[in-house]
C-alpha atoms as a PDB file:
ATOM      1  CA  UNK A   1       5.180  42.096 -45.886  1.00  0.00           C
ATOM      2  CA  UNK A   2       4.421  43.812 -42.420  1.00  0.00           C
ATOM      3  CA  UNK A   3       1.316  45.750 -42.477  1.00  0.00           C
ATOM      4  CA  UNK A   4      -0.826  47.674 -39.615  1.00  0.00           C
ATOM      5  CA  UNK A   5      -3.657  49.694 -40.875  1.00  0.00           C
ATOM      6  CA  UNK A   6      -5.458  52.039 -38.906  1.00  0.00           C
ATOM      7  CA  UNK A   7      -8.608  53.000 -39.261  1.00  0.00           C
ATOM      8  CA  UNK A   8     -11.362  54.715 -37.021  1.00  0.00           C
ATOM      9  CA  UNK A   9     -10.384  58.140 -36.819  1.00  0.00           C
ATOM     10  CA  UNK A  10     -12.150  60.887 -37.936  1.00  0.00           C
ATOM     11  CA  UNK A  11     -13.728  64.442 -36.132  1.00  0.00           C
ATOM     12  CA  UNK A  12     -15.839  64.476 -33.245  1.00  0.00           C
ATOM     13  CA  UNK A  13     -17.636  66.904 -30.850  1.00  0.00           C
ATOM     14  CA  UNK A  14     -16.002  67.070 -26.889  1.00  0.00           C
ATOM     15  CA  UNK A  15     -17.444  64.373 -24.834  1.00  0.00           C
ATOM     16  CA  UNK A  16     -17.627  62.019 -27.793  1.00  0.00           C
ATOM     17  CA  UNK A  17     -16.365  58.686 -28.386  1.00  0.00           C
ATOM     18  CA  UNK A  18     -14.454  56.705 -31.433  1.00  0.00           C
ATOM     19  CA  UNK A  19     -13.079  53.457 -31.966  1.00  0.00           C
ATOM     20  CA  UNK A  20      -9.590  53.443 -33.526  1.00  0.00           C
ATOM     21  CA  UNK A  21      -8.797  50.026 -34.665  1.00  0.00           C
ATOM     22  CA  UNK A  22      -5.432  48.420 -36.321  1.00  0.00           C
ATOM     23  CA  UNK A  23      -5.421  45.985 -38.642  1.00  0.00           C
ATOM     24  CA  UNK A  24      -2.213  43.580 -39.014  1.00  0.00           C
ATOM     25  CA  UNK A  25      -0.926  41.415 -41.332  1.00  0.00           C
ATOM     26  CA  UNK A  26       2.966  39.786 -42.173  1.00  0.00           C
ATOM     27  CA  UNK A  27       4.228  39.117 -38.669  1.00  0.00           C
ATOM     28  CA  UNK A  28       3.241  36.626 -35.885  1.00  0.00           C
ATOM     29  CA  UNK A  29       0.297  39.181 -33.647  1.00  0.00           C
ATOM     30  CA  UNK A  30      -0.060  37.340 -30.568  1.00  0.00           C
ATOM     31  CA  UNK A  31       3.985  37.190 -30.346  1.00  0.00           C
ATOM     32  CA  UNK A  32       4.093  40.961 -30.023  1.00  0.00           C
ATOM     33  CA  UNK A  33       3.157  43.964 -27.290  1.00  0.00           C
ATOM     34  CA  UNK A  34       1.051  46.462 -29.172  1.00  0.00           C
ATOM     35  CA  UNK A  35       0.813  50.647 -28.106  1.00  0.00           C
ATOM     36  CA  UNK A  36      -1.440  53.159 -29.049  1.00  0.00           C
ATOM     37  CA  UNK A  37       0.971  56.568 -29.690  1.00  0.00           C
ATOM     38  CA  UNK A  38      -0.644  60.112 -30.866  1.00  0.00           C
ATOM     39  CA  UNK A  39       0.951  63.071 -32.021  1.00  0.00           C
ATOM     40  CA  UNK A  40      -0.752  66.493 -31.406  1.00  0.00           C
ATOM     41  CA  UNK A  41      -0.299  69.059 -33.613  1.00  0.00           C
ATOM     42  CA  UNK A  42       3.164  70.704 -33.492  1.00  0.00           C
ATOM     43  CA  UNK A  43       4.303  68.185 -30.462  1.00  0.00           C
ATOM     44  CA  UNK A  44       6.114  65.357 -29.895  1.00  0.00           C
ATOM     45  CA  UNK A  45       5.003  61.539 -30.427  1.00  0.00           C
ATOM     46  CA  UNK A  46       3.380  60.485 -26.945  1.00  0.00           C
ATOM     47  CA  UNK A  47       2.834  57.095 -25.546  1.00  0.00           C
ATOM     48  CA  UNK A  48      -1.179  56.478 -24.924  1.00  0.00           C
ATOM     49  CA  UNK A  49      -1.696  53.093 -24.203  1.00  0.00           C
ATOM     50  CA  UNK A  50      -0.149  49.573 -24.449  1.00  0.00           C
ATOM     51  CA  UNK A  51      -1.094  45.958 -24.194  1.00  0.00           C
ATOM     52  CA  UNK A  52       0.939  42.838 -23.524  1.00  0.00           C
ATOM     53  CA  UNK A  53       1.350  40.024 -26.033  1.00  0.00           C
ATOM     54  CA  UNK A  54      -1.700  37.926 -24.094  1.00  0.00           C
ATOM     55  CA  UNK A  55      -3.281  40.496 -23.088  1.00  0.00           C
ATOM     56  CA  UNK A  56      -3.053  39.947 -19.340  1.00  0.00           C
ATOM     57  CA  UNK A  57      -1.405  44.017 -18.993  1.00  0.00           C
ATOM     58  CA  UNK A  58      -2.499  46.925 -20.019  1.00  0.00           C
ATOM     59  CA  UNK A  59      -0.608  50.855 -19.649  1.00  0.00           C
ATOM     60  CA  UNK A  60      -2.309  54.020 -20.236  1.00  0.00           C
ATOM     61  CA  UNK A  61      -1.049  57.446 -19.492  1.00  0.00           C
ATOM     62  CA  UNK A  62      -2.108  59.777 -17.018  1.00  0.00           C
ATOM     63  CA  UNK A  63      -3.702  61.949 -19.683  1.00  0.00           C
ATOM     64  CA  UNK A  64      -6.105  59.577 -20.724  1.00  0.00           C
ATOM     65  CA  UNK A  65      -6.544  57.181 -17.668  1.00  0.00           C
ATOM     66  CA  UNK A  66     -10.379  56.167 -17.201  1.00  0.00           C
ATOM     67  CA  UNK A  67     -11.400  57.168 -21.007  1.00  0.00           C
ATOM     68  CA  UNK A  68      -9.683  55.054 -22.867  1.00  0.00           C
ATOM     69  CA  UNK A  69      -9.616  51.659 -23.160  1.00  0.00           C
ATOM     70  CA  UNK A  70      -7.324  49.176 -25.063  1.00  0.00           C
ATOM     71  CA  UNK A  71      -8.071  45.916 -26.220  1.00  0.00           C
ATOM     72  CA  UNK A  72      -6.786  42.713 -28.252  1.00  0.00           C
ATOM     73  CA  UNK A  73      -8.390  40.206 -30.632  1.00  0.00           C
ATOM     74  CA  UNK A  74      -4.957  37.947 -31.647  1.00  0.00           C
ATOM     75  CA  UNK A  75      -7.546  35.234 -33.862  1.00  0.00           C
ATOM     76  CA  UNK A  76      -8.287  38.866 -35.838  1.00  0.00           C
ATOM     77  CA  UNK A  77      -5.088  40.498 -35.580  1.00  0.00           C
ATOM     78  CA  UNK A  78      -6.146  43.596 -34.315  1.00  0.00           C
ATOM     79  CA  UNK A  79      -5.867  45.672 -31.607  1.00  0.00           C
ATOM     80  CA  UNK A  80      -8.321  48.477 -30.653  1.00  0.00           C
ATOM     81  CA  UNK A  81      -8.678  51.551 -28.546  1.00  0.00           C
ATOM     82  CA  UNK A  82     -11.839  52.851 -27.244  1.00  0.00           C
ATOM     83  CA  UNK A  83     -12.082  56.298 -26.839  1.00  0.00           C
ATOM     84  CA  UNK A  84     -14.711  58.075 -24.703  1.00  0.00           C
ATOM     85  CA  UNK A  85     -15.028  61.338 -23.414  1.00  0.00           C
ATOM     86  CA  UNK A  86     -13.239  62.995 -25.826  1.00  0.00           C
ATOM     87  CA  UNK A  87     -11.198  66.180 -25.381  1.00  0.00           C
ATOM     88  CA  UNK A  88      -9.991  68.872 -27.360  1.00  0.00           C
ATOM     89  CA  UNK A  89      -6.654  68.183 -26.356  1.00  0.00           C
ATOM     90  CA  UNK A  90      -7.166  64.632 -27.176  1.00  0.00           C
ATOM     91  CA  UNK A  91      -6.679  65.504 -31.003  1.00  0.00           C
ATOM     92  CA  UNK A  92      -3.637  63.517 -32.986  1.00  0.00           C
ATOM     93  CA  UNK A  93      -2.614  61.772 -35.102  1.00  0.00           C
ATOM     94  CA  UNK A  94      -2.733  58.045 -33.641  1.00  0.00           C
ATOM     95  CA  UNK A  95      -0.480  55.455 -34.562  1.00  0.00           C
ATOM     96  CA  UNK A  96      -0.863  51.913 -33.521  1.00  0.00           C
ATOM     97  CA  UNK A  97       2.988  50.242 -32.745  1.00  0.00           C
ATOM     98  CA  UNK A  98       4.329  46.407 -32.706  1.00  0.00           C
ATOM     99  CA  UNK A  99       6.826  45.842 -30.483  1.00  0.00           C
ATOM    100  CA  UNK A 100       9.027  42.576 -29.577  1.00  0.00           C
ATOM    101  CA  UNK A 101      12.576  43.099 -28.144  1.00  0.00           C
ATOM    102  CA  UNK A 102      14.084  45.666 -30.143  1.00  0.00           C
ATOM    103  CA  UNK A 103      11.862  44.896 -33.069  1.00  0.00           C
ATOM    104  CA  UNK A 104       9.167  47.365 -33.875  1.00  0.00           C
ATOM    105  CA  UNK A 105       6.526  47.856 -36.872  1.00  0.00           C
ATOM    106  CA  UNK A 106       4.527  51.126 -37.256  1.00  0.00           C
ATOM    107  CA  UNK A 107       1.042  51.895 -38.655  1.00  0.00           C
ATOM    108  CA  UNK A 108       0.580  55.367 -40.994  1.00  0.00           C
ATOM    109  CA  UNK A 109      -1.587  56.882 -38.747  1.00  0.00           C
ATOM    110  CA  UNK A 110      -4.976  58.002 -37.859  1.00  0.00           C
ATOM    111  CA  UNK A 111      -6.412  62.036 -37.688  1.00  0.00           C
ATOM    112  CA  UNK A 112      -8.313  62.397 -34.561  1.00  0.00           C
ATOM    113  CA  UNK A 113      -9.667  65.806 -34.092  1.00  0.00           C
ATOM    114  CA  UNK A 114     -12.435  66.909 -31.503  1.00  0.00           C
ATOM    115  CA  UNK A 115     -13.686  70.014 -32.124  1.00  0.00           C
ATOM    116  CA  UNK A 116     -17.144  71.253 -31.622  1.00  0.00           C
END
């Protein structure tokens, strides 16, 4: 049984930082890119950051370029994104995504909310 389970999120003040991770379990991890989405409030489902099977490549979005970092463990698993300098506009839901060729898994999700 596939299984990603995120965990990390919670409410912080701006300027912050949290460490989302995602926890994985029924397919083969290090066979598989791995993204970081969010979805704000009332908005679409937004592409944050990715990572490549080895992690040798990494994509983040303009929005979030230079704050946040994302990061691979495939003996654990898990992938990770570290997120500092938080904004108010930074607040989502975050969902952590396996992808390989058209197959995909998805994670339930993670509330992020920054808010002093």
């Amino acid at each position: 049984q596939v299984q990603l389970v995120e965990s990390g999120g919670g409410l912080v003040q701006p300027g912050g930082s949290l460490r989302l991770s995602c926890a994985t379990s029924g397919f083969t991890f290090s066979s598989y890119g791995m993204n970081w989405y969010r979805q704000p409030p009332g908005k679409e489902r937004e592409l944050v950051a990715g990572i490549s099977s080895v992690g040798d490549s990494r994509y983040y979005g303009d929005s979030v370029k230079g704050r946040f970092t994302i990061s691979r463990d495939n003996a654990k698993n898990t992938v990770s994104l570290q997120m500092n300098n938080l904004k108010p506009e930074d607040t989502a839901v975050y969902y952590c995504k396996a992808r390989r060729d058209t197959v995909t898994y998805w994670g339930q999700g993670t509330q992020v909310t920054v808010s002093s």
